[in-house]
N, C-alpha and C. Protein backbone atom coordinates (compact mmCIF):
# COMPACT_ATOMS: atom_id res chain seq x y z
N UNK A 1 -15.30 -22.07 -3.46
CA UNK A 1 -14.60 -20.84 -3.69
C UNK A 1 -13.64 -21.05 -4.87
N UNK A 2 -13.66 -20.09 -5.33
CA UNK A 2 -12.49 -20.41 -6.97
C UNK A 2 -11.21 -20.36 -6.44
N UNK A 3 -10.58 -19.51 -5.36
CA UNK A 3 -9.07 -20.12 -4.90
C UNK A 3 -8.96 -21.79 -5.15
N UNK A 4 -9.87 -22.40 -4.04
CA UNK A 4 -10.02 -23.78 -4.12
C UNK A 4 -10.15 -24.54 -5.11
N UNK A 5 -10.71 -24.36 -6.33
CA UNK A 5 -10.66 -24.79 -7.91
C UNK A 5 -9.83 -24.46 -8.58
N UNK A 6 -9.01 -23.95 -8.25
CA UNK A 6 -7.94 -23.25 -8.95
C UNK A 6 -6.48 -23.84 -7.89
N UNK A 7 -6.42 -24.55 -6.63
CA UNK A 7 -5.85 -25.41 -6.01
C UNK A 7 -5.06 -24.02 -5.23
N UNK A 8 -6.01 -23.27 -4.32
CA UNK A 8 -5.25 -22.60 -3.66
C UNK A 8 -5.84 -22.91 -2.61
N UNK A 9 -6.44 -24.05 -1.96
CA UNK A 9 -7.78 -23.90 -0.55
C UNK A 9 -7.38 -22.25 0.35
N UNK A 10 -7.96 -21.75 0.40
CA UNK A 10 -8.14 -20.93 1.69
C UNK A 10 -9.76 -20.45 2.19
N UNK A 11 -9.41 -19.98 3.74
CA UNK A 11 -10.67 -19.94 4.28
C UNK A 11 -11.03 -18.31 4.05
N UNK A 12 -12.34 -18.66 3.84
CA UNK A 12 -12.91 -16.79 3.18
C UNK A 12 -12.42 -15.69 4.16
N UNK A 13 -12.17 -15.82 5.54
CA UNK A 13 -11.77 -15.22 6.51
C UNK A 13 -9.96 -14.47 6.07
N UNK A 14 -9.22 -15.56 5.73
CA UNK A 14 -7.96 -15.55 5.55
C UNK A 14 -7.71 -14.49 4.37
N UNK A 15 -8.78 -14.92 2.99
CA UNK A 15 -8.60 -14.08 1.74
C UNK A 15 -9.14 -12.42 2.10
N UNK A 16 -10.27 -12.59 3.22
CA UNK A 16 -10.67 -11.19 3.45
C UNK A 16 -9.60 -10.62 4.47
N UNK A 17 -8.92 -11.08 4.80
CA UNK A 17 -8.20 -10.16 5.59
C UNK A 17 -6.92 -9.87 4.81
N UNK A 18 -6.28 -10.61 4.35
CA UNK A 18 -5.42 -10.56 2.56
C UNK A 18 -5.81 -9.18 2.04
N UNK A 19 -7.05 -9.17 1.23
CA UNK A 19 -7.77 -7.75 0.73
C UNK A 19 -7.72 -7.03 1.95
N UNK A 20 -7.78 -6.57 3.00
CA UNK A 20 -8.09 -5.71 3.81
C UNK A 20 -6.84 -4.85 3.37
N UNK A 21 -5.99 -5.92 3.53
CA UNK A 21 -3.92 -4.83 3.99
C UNK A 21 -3.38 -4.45 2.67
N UNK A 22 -4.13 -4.84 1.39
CA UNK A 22 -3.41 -4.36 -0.08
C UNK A 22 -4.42 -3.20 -0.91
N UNK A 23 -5.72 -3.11 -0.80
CA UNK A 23 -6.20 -1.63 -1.67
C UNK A 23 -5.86 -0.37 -0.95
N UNK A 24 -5.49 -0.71 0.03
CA UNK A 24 -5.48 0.83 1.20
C UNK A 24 -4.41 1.78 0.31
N UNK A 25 -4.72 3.26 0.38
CA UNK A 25 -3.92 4.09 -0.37
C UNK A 25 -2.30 3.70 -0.08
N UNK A 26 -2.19 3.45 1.53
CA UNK A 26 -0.82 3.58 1.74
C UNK A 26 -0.09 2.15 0.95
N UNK A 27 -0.62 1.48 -0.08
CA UNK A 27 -0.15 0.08 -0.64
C UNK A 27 0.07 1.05 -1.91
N UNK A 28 0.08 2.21 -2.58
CA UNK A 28 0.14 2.71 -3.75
C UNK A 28 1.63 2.85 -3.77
N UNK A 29 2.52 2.60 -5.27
CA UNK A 29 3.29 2.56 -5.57
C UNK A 29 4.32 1.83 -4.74
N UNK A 30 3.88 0.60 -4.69
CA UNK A 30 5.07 -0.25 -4.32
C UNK A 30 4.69 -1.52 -5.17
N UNK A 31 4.19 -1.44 -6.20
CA UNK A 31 4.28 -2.22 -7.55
C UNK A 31 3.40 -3.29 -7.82
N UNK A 32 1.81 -3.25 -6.90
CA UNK A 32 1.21 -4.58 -6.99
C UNK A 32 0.22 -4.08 -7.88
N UNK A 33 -0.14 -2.65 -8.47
CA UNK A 33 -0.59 -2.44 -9.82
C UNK A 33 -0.06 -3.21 -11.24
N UNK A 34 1.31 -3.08 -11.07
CA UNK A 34 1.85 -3.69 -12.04
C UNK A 34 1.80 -5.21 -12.43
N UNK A 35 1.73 -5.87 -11.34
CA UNK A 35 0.99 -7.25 -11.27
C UNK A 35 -0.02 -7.66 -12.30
N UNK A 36 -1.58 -7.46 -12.13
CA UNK A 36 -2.49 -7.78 -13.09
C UNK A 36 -2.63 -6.83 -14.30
N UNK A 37 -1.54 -5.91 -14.49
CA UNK A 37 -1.53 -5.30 -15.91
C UNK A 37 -0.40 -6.33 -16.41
N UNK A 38 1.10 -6.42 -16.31
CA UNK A 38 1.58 -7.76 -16.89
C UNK A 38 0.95 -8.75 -16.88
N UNK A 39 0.03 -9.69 -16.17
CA UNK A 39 -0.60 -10.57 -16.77
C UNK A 39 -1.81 -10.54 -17.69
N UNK A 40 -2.85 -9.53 -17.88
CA UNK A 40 -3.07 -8.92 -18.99
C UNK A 40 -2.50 -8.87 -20.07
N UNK A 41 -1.34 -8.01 -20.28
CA UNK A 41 -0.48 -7.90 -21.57
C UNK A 41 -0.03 -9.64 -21.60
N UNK A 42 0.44 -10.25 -20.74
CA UNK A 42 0.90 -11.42 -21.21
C UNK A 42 -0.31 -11.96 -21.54
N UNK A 43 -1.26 -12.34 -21.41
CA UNK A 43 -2.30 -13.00 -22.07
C UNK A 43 -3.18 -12.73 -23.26
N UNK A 44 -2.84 -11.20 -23.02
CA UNK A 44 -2.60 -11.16 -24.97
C UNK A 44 -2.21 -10.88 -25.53
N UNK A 45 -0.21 -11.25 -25.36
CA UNK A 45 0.25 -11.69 -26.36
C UNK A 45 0.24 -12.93 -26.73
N UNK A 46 -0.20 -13.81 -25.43
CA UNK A 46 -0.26 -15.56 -25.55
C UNK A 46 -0.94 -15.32 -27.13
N UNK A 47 -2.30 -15.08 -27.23
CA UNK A 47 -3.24 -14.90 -27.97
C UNK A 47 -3.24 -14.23 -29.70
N UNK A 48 -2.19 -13.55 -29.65
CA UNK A 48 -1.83 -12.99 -30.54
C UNK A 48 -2.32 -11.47 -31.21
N UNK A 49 -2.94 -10.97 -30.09
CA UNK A 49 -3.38 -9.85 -29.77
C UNK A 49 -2.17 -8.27 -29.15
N UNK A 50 -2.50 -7.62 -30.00
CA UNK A 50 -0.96 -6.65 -30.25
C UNK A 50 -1.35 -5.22 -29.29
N UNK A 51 -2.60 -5.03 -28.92
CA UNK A 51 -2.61 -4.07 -28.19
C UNK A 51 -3.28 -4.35 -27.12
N UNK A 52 -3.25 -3.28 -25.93
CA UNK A 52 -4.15 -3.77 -24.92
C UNK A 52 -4.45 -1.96 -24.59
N UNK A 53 -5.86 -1.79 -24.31
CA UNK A 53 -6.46 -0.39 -23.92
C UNK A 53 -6.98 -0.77 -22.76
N UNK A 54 -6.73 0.41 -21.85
CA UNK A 54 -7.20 0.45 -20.25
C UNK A 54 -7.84 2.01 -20.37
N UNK A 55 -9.00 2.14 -19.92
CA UNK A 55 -9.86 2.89 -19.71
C UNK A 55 -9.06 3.79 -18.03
N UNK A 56 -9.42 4.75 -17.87
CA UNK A 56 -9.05 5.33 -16.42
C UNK A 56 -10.13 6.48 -16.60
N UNK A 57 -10.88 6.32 -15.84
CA UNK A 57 -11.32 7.94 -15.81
C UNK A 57 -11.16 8.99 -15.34
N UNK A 58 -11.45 10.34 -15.97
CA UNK A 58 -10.57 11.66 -15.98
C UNK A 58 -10.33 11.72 -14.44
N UNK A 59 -11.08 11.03 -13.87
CA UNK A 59 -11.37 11.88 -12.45
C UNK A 59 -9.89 10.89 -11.51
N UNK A 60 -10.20 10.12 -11.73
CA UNK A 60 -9.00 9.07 -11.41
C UNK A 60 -7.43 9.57 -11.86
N UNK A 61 -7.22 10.44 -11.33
CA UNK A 61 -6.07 11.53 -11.94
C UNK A 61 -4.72 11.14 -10.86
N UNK A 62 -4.89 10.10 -10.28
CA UNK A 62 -3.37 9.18 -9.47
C UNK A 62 -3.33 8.18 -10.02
N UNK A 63 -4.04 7.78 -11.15
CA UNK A 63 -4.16 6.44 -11.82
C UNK A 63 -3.15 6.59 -13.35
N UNK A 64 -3.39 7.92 -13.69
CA UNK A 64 -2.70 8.19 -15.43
C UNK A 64 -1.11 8.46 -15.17
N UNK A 65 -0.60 8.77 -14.19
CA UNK A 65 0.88 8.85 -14.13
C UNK A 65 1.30 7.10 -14.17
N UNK A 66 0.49 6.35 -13.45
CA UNK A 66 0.85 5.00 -13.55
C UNK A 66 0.81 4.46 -14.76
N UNK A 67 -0.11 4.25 -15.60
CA UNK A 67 -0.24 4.00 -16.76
C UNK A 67 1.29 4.73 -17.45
N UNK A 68 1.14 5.89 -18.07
CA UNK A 68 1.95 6.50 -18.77
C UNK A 68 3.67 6.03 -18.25
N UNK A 69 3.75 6.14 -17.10
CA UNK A 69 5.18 5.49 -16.42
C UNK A 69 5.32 3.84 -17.26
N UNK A 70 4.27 2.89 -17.23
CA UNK A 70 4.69 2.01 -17.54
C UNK A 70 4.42 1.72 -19.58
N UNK A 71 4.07 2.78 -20.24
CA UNK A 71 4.46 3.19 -21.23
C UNK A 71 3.06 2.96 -22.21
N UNK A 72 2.00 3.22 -21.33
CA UNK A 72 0.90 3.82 -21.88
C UNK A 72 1.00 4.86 -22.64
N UNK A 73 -0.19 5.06 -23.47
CA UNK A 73 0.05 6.54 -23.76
C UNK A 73 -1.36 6.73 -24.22
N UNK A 74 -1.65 8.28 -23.73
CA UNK A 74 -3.45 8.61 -23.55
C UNK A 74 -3.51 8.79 -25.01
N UNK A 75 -4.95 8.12 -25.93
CA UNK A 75 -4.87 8.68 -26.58
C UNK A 75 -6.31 9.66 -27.23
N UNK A 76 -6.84 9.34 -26.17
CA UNK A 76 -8.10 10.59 -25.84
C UNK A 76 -8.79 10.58 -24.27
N UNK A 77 -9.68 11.55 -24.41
CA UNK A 77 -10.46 11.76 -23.63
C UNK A 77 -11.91 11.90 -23.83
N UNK A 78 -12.61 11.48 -22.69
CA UNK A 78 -13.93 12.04 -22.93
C UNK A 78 -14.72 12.32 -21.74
N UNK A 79 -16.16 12.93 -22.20
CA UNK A 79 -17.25 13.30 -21.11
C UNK A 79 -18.37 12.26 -21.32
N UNK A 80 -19.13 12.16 -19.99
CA UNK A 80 -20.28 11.53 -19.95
C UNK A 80 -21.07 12.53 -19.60
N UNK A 81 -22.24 12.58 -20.32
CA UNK A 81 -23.42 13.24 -19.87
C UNK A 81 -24.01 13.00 -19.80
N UNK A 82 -25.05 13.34 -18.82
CA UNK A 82 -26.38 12.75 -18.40
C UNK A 82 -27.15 13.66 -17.95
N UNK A 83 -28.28 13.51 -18.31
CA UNK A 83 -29.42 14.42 -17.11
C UNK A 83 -30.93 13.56 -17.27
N UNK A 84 -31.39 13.74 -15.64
CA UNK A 84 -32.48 13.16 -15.24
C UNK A 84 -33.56 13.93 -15.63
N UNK A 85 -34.45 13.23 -16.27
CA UNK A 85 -35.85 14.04 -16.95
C UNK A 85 -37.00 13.30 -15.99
């Protein structure tokens, strides 16, 4: 398991129940979004890389107040289209 290569041992049981209690809606806005977007931005500025773009889609419309709060800013939109022939 990569915890374990990475020197965290745990048992797959332990990490799945970990994930069980943090995506649930009621975990929204108490700041563990903000987590892997600062380490993102910190890894590229390690790098020397000056911007960072995050995709959200339109439909994902509890996701863009987060972004923009932490000082995103949209700078388009778009559609996907498709049709089955």
């Amino acid at each position: 398991m990569l915890l374990a290569q990475l020197g965290y041992p745990s048992e797959l049981s332990a990490v799945a129940s970990r994930l069980e209690r943090i995506p649930d809606s009621a975990a929204r806005r108490c700041g563990l979004g903000r987590v892997p977007v600062d380490a993102a931005e910190q890894w590229a500025s390690q790098r020397g890389l000056h911007v960072v773009v995050v995709r959200s889609n339109v439909m994902r419309s509890e996701s863009h107040p987060f972004y923009e709060k932490i000082g995103y800013q949209r700078t388009a939109t778009s559609h996907l289209y498709r049709k089955n022939v």
